[in-house]
PDB file of N, CA and C in Angstrom:
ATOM      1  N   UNK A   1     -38.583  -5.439 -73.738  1.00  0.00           N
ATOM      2  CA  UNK A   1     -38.806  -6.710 -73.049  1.00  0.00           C
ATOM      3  C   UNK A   1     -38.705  -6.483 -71.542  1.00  0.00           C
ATOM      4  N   UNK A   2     -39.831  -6.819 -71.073  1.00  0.00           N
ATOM      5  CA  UNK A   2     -39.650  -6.691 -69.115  1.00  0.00           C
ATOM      6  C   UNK A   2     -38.806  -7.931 -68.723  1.00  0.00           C
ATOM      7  N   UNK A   3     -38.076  -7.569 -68.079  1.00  0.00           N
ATOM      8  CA  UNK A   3     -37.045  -8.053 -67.342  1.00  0.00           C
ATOM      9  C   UNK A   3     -37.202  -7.769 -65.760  1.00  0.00           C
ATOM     10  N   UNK A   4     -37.207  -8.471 -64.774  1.00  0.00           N
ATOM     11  CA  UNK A   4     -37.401  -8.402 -63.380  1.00  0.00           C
ATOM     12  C   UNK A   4     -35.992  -9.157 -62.522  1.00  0.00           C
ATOM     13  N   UNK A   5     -35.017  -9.016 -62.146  1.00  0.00           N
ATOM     14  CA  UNK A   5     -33.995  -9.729 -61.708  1.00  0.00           C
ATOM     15  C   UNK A   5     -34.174  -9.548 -60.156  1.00  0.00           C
ATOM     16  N   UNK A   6     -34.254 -10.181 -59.560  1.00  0.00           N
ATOM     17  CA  UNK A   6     -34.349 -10.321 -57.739  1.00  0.00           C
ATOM     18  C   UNK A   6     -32.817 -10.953 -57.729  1.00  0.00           C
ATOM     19  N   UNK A   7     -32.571 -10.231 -56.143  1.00  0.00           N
ATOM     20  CA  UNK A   7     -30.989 -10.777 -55.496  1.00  0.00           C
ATOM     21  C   UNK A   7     -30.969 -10.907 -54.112  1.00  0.00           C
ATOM     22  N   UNK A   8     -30.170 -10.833 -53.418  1.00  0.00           N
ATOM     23  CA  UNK A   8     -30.491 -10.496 -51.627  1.00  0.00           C
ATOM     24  C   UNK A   8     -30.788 -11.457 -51.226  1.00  0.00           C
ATOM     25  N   UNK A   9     -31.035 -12.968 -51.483  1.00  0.00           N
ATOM     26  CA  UNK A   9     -31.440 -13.874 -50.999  1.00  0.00           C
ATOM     27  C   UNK A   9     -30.149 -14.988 -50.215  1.00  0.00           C
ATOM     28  N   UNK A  10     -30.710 -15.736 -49.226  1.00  0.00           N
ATOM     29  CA  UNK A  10     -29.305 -16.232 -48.694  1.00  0.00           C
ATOM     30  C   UNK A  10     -29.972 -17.313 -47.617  1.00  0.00           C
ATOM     31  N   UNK A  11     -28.972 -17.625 -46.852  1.00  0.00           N
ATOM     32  CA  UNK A  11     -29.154 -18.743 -45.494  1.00  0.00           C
ATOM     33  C   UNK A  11     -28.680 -17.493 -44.267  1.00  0.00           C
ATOM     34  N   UNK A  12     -29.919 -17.687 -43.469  1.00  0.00           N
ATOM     35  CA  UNK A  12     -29.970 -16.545 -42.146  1.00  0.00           C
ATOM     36  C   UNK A  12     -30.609 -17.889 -41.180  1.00  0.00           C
ATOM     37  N   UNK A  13     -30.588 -17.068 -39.657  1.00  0.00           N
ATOM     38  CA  UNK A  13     -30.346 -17.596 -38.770  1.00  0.00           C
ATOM     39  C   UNK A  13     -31.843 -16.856 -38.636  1.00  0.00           C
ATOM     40  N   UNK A  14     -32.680 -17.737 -37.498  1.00  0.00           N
ATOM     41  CA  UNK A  14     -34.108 -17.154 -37.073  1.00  0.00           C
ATOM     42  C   UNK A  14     -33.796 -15.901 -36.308  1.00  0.00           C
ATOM     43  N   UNK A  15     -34.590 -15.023 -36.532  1.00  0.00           N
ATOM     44  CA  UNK A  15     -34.639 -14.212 -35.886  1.00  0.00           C
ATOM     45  C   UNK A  15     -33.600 -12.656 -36.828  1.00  0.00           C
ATOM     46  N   UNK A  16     -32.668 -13.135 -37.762  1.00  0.00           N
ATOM     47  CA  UNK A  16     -32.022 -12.103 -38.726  1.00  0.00           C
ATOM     48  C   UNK A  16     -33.116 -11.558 -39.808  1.00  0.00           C
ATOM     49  N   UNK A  17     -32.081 -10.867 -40.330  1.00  0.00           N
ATOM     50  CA  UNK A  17     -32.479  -9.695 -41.551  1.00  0.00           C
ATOM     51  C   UNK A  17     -31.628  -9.948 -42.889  1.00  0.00           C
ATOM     52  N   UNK A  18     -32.680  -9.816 -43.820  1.00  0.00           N
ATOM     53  CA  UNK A  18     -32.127  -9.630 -45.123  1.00  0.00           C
ATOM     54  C   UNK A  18     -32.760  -8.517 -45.992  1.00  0.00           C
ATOM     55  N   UNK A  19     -32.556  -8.364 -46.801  1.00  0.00           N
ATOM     56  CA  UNK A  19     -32.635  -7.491 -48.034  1.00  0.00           C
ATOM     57  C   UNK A  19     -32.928  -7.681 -49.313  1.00  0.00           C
ATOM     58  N   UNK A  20     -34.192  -8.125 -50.062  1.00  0.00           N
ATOM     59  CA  UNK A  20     -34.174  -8.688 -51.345  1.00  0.00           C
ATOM     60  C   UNK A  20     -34.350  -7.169 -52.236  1.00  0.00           C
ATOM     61  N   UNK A  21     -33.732  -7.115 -53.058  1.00  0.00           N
ATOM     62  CA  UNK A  21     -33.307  -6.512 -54.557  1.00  0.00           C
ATOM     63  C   UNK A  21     -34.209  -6.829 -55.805  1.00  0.00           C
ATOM     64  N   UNK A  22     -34.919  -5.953 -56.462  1.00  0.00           N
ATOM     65  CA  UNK A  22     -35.685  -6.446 -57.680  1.00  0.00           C
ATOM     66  C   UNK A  22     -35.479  -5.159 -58.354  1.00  0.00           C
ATOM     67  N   UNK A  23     -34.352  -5.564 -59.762  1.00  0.00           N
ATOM     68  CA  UNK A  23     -33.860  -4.877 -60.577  1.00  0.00           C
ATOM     69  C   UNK A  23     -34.959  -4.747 -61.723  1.00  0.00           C
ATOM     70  N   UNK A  24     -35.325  -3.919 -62.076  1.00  0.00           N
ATOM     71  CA  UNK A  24     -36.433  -4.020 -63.081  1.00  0.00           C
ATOM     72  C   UNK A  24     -36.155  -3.367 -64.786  1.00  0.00           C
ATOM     73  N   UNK A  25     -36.488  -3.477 -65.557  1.00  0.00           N
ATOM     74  CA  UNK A  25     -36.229  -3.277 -66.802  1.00  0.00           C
ATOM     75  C   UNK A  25     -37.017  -3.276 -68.129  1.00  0.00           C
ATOM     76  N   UNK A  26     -37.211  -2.081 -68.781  1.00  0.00           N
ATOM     77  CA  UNK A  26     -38.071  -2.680 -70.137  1.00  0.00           C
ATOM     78  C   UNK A  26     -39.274  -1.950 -69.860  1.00  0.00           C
ATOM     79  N   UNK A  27     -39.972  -1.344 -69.040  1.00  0.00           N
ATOM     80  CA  UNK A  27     -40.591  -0.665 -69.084  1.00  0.00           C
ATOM     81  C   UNK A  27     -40.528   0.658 -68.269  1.00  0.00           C
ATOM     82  N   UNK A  28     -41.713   1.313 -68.122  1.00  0.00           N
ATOM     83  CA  UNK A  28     -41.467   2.525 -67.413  1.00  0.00           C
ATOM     84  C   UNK A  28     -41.831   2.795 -65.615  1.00  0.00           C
ATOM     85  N   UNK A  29     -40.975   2.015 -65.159  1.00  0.00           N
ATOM     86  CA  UNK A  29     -40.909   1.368 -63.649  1.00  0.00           C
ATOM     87  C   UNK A  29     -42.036   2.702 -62.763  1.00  0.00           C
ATOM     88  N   UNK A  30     -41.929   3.699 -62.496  1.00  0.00           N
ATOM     89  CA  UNK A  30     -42.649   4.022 -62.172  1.00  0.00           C
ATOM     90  C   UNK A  30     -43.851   4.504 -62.346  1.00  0.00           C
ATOM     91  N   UNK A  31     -44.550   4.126 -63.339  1.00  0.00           N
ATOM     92  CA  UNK A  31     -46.153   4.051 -63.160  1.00  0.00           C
ATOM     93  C   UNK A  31     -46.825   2.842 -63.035  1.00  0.00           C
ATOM     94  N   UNK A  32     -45.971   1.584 -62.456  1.00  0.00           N
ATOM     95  CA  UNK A  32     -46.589   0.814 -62.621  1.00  0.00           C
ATOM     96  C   UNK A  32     -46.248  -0.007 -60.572  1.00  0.00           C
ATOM     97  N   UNK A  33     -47.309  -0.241 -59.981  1.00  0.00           N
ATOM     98  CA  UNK A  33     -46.934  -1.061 -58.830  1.00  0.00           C
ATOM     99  C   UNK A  33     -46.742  -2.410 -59.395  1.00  0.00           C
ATOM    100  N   UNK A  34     -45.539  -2.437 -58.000  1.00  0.00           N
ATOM    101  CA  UNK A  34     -44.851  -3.949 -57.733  1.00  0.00           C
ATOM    102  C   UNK A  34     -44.887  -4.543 -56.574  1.00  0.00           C
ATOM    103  N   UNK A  35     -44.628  -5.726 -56.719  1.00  0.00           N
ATOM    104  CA  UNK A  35     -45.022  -6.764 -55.651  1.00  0.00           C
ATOM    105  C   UNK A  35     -43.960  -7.864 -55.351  1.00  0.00           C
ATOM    106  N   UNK A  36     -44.021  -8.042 -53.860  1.00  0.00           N
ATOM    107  CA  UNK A  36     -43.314  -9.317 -53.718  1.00  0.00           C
ATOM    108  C   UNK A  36     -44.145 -10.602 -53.342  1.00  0.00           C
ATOM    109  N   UNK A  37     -43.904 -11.929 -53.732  1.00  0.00           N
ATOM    110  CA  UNK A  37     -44.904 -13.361 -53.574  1.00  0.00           C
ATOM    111  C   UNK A  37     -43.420 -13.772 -53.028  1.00  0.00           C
ATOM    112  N   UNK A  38     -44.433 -14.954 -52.568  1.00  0.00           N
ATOM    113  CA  UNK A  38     -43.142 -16.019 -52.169  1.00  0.00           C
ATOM    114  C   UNK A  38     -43.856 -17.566 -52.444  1.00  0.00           C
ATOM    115  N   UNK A  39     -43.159 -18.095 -52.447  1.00  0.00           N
ATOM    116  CA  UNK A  39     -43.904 -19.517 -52.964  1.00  0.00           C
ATOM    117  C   UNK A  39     -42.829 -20.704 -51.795  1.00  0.00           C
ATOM    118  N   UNK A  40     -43.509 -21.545 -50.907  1.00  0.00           N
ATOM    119  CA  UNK A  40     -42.619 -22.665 -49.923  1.00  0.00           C
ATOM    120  C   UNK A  40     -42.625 -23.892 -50.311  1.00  0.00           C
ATOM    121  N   UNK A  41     -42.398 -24.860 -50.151  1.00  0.00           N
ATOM    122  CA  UNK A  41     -42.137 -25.823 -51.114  1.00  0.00           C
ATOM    123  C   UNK A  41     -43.378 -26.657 -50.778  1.00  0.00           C
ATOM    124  N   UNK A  42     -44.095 -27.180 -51.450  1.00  0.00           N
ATOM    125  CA  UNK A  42     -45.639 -27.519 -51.545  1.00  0.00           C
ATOM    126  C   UNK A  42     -47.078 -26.770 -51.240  1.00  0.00           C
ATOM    127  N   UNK A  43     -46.652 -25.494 -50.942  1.00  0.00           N
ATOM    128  CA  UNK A  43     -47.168 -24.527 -51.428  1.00  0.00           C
ATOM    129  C   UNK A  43     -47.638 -23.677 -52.209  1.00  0.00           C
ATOM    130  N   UNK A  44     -48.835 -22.831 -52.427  1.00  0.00           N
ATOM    131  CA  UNK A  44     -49.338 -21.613 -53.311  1.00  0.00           C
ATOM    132  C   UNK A  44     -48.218 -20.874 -53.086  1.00  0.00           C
ATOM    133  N   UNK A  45     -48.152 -20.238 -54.274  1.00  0.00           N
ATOM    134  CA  UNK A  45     -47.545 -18.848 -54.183  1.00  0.00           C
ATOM    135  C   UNK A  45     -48.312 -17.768 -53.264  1.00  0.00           C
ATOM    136  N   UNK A  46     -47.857 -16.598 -52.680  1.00  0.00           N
ATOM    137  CA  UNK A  46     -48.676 -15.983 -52.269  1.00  0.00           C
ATOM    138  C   UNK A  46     -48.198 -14.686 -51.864  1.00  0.00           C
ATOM    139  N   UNK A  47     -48.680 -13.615 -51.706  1.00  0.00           N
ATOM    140  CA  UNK A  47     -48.402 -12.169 -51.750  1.00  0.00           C
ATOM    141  C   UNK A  47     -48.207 -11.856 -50.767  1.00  0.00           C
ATOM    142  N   UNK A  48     -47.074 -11.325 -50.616  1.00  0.00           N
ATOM    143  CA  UNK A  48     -46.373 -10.792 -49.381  1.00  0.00           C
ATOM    144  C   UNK A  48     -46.679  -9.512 -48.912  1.00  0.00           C
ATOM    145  N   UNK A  49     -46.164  -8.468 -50.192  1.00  0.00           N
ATOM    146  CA  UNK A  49     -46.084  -7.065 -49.984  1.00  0.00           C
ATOM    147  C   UNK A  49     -45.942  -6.329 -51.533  1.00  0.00           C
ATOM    148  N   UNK A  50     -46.646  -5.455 -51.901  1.00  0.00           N
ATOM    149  CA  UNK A  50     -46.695  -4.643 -52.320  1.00  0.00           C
ATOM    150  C   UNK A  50     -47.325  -3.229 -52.148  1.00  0.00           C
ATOM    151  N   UNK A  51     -46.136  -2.034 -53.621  1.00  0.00           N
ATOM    152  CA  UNK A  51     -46.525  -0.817 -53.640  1.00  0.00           C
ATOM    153  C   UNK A  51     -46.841  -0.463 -54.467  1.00  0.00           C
ATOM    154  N   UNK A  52     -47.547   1.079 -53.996  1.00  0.00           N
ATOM    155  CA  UNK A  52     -48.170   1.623 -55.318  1.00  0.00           C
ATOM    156  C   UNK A  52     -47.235   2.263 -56.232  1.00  0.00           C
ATOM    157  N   UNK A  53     -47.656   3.094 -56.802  1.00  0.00           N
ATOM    158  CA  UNK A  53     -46.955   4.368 -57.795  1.00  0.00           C
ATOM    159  C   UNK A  53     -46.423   5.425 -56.796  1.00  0.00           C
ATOM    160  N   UNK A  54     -47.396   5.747 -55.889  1.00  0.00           N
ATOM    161  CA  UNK A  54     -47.211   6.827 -55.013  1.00  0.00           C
ATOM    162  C   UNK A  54     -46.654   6.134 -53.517  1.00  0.00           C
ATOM    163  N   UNK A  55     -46.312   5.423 -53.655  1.00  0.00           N
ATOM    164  CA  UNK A  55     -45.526   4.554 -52.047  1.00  0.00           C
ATOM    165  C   UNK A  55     -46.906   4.116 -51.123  1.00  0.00           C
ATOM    166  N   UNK A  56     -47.853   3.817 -51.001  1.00  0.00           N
ATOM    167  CA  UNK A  56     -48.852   3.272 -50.317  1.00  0.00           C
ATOM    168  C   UNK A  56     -48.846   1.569 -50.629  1.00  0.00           C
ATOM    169  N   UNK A  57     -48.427   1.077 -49.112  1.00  0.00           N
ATOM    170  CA  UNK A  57     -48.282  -0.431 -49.233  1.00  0.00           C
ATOM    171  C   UNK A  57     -48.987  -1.579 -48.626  1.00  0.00           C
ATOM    172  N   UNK A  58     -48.999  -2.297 -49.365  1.00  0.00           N
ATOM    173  CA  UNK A  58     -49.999  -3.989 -48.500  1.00  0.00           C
ATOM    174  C   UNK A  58     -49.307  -4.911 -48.282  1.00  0.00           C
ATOM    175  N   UNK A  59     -49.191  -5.052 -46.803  1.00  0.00           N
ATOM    176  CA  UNK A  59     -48.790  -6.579 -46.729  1.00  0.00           C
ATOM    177  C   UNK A  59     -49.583  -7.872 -46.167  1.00  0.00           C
ATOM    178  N   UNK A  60     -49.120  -8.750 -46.385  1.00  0.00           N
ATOM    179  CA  UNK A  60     -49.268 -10.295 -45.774  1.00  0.00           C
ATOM    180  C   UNK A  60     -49.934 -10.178 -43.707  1.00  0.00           C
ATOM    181  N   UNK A  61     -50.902 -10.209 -43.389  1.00  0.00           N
ATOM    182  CA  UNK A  61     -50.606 -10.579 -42.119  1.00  0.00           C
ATOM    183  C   UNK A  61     -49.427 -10.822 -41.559  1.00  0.00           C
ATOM    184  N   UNK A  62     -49.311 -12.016 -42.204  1.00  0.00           N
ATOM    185  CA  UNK A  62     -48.029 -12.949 -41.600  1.00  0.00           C
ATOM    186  C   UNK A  62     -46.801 -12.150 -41.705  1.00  0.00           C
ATOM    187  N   UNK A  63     -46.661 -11.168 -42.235  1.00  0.00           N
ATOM    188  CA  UNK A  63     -45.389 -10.270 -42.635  1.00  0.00           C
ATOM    189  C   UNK A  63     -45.528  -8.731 -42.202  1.00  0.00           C
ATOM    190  N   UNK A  64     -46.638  -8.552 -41.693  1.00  0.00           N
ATOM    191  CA  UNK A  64     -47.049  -6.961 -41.196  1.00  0.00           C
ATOM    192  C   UNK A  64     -45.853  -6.869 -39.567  1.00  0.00           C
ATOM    193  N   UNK A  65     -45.251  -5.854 -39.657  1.00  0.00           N
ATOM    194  CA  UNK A  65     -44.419  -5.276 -38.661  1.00  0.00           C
ATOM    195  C   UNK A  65     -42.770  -5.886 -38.948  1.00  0.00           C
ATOM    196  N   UNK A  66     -42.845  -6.693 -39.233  1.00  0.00           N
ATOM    197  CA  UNK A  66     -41.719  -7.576 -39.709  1.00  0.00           C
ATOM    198  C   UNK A  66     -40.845  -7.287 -41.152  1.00  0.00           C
ATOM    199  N   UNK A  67     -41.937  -6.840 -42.384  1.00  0.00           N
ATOM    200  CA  UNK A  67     -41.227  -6.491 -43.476  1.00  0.00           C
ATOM    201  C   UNK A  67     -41.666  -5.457 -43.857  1.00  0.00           C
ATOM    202  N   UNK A  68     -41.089  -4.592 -44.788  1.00  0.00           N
ATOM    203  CA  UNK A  68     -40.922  -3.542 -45.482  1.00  0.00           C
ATOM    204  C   UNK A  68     -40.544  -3.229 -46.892  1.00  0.00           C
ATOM    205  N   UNK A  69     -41.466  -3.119 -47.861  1.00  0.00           N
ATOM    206  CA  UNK A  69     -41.102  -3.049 -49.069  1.00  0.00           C
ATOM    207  C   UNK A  69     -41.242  -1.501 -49.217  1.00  0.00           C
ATOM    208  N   UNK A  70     -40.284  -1.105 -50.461  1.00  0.00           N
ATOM    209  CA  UNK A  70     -40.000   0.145 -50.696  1.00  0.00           C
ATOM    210  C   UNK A  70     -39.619   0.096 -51.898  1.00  0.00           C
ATOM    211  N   UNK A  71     -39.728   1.012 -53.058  1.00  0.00           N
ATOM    212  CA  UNK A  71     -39.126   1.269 -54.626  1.00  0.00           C
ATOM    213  C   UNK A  71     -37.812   2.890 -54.804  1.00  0.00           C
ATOM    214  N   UNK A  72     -37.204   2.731 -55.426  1.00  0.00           N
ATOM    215  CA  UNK A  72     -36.545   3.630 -55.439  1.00  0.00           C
ATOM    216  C   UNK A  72     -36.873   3.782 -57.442  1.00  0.00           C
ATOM    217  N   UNK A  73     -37.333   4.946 -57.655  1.00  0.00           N
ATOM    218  CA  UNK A  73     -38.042   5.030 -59.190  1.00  0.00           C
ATOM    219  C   UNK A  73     -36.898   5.430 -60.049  1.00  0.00           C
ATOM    220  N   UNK A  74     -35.517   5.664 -59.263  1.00  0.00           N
ATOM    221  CA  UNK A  74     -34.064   6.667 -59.921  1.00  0.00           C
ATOM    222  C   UNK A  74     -33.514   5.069 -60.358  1.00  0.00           C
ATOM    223  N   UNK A  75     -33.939   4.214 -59.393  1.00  0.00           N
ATOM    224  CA  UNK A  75     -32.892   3.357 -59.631  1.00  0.00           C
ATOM    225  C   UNK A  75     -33.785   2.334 -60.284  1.00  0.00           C
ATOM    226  N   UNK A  76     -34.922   2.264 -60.822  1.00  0.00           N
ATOM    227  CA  UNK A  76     -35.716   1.515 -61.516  1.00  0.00           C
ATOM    228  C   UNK A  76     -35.592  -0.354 -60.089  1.00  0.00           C
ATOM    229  N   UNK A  77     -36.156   0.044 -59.031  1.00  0.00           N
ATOM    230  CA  UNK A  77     -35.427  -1.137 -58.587  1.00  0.00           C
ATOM    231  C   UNK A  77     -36.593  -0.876 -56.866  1.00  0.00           C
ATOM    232  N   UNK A  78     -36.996  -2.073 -57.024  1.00  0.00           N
ATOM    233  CA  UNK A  78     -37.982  -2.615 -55.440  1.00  0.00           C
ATOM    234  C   UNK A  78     -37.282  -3.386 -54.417  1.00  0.00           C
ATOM    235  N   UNK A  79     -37.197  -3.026 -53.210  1.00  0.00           N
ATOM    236  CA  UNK A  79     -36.716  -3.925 -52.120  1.00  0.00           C
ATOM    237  C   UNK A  79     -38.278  -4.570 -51.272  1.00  0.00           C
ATOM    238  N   UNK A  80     -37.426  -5.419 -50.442  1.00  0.00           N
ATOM    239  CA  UNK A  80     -38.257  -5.905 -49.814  1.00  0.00           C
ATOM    240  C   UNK A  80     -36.858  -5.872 -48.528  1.00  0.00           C
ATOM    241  N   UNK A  81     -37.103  -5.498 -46.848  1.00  0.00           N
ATOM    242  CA  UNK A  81     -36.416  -5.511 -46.383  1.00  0.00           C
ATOM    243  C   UNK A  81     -37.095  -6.850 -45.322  1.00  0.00           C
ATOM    244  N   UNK A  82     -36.676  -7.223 -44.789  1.00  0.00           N
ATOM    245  CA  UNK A  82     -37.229  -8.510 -43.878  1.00  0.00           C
ATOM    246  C   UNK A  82     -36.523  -8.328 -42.790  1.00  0.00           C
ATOM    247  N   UNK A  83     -37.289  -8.435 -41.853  1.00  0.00           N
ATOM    248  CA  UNK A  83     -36.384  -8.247 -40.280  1.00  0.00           C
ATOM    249  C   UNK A  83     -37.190  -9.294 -39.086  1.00  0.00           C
ATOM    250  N   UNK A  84     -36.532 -10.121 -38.159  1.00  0.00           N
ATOM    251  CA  UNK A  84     -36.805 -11.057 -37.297  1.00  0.00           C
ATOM    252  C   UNK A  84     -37.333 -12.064 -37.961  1.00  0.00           C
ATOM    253  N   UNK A  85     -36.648 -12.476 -39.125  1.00  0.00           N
ATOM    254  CA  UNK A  85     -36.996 -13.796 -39.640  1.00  0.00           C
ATOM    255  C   UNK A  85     -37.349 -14.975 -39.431  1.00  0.00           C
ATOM    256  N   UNK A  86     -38.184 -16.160 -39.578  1.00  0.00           N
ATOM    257  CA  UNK A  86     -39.048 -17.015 -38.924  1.00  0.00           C
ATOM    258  C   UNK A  86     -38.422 -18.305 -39.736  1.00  0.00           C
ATOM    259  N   UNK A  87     -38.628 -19.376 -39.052  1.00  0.00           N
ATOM    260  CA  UNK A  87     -38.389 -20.552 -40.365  1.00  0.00           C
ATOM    261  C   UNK A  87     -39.496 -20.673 -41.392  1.00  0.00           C
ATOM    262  N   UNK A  88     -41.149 -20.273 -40.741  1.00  0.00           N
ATOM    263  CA  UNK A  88     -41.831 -20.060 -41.701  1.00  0.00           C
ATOM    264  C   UNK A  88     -42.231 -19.310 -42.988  1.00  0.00           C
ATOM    265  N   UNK A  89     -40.887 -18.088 -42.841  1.00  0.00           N
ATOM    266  CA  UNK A  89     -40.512 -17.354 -43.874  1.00  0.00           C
ATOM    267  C   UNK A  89     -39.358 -18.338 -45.057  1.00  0.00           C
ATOM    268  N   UNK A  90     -39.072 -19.307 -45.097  1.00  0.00           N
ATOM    269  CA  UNK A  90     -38.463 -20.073 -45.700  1.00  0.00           C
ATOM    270  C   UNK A  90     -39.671 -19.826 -47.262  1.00  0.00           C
ATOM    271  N   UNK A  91     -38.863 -19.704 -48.142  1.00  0.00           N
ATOM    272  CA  UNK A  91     -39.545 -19.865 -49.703  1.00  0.00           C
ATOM    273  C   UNK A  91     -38.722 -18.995 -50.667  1.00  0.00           C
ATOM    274  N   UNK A  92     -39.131 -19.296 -51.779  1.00  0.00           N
ATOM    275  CA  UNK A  92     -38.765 -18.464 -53.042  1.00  0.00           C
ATOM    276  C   UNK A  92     -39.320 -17.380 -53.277  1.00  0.00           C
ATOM    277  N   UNK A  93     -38.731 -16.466 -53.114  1.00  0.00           N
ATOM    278  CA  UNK A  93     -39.204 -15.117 -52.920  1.00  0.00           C
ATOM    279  C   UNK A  93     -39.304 -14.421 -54.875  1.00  0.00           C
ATOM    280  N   UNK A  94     -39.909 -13.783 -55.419  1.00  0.00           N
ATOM    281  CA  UNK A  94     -40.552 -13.434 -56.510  1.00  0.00           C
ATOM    282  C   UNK A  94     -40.992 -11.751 -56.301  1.00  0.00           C
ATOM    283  N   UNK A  95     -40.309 -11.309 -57.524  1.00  0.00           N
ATOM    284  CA  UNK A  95     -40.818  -9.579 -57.402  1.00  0.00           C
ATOM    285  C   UNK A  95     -41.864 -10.084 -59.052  1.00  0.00           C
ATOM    286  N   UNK A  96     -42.859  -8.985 -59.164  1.00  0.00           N
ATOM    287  CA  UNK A  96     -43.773  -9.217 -60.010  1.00  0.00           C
ATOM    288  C   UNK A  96     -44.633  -7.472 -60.303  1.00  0.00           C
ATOM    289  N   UNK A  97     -44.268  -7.323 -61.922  1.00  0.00           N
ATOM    290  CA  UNK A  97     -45.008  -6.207 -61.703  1.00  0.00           C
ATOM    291  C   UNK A  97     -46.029  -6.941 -62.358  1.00  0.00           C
ATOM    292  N   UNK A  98     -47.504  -6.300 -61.411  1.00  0.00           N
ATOM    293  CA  UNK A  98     -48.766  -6.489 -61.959  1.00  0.00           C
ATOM    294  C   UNK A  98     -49.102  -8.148 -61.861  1.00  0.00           C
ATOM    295  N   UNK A  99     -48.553  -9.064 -61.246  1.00  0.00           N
ATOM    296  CA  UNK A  99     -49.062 -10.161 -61.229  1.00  0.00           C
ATOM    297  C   UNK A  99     -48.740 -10.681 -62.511  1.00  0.00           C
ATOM    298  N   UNK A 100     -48.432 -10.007 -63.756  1.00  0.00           N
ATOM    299  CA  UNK A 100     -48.560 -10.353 -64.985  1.00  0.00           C
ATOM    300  C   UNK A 100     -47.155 -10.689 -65.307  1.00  0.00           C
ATOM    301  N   UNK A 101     -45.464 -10.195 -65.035  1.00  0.00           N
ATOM    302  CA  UNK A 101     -44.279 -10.605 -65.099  1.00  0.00           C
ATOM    303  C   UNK A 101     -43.824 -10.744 -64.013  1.00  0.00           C
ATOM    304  N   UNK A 102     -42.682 -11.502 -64.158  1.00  0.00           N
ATOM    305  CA  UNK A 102     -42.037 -12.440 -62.569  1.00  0.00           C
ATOM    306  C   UNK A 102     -40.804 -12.158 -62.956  1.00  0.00           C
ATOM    307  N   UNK A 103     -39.811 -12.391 -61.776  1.00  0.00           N
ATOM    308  CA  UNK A 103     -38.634 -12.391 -62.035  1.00  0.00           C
ATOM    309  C   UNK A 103     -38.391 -14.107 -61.762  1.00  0.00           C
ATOM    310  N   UNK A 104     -36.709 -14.293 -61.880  1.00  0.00           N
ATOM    311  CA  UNK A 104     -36.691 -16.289 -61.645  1.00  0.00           C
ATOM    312  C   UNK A 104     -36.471 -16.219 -59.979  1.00  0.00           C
ATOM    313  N   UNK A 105     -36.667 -15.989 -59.359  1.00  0.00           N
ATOM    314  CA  UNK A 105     -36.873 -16.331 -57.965  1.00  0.00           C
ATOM    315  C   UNK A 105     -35.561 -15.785 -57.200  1.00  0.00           C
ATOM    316  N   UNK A 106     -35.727 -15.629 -55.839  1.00  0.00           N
ATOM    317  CA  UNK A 106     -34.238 -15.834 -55.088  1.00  0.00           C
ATOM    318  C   UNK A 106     -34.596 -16.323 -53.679  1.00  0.00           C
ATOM    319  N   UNK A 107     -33.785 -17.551 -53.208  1.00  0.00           N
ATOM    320  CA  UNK A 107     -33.989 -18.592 -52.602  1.00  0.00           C
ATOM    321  C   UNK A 107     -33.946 -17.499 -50.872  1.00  0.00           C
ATOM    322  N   UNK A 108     -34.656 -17.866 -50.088  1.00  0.00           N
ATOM    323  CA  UNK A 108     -34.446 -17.176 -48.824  1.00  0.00           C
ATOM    324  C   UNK A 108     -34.691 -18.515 -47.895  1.00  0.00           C
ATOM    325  N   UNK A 109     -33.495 -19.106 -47.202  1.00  0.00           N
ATOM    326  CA  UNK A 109     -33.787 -19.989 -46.289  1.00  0.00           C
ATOM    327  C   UNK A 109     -33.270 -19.938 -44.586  1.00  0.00           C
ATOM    328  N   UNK A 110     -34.678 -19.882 -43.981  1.00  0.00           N
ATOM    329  CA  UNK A 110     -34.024 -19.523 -42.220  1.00  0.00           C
ATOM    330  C   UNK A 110     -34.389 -20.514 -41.788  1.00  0.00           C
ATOM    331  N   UNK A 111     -32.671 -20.729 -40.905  1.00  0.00           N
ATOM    332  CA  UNK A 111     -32.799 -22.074 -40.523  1.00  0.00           C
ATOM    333  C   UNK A 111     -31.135 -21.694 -39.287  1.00  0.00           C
ATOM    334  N   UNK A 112     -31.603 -22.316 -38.170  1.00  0.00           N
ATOM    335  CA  UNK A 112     -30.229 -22.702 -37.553  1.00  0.00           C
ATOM    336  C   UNK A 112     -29.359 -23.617 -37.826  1.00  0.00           C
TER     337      UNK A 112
END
């Protein structure tokens, strides 16, 4: 059974850094790329950043220079690192392998 657990999520100040966590499980984590979405409240969901198998990554405009996703394949487990955070980065952040499984969300809200 795939299992996807995201963590790292919190209340930051504009302009901070966080760290989201996506624990993965149930299958064989590295042959398969993963992704982070985020979804804001009356909003599409929408794709932030993802990687491949071999570490080659895509991001969001809106998130290019600013975030950094990375997999560690020992630890079956995807980050997403976020740095100079925006209020427009406010949403539910989502790891997803393949578009096809989700994890239940972890709340990221920047706000003074």
């Amino acid at each position: 059974q795939v299992q996807l657990v995201e963590s790292g999520g919190g209340l930051v100040q504009p302009g901070g850094s966080l760290r989201l966590s996506c624990a993965a499980s149930g299958f064989m984590f590295r042959f398969y790329e993963l992704s982070w979405y985020r979804q804001a409240p009356g909003k599409q969901r929408e794709l932030v950043a993802s990687i491949t198998t071999i570490g080659r990554t895509n991001y969001a405009d809106s998130v290019k220079g600013r975030f950094t996703i990375s997999r560690d394949d020992a630890k079956n487990t995807v980050y997403l690192q976020m740095n100079s955070l925006k209020s427009e980065d406010t949403a539910v952040y989502y790891c997803s392998r393949q578009g096809v499984n989700w994890g239940q969300g972890t709340q990221v809200t920047v706000s003074s």
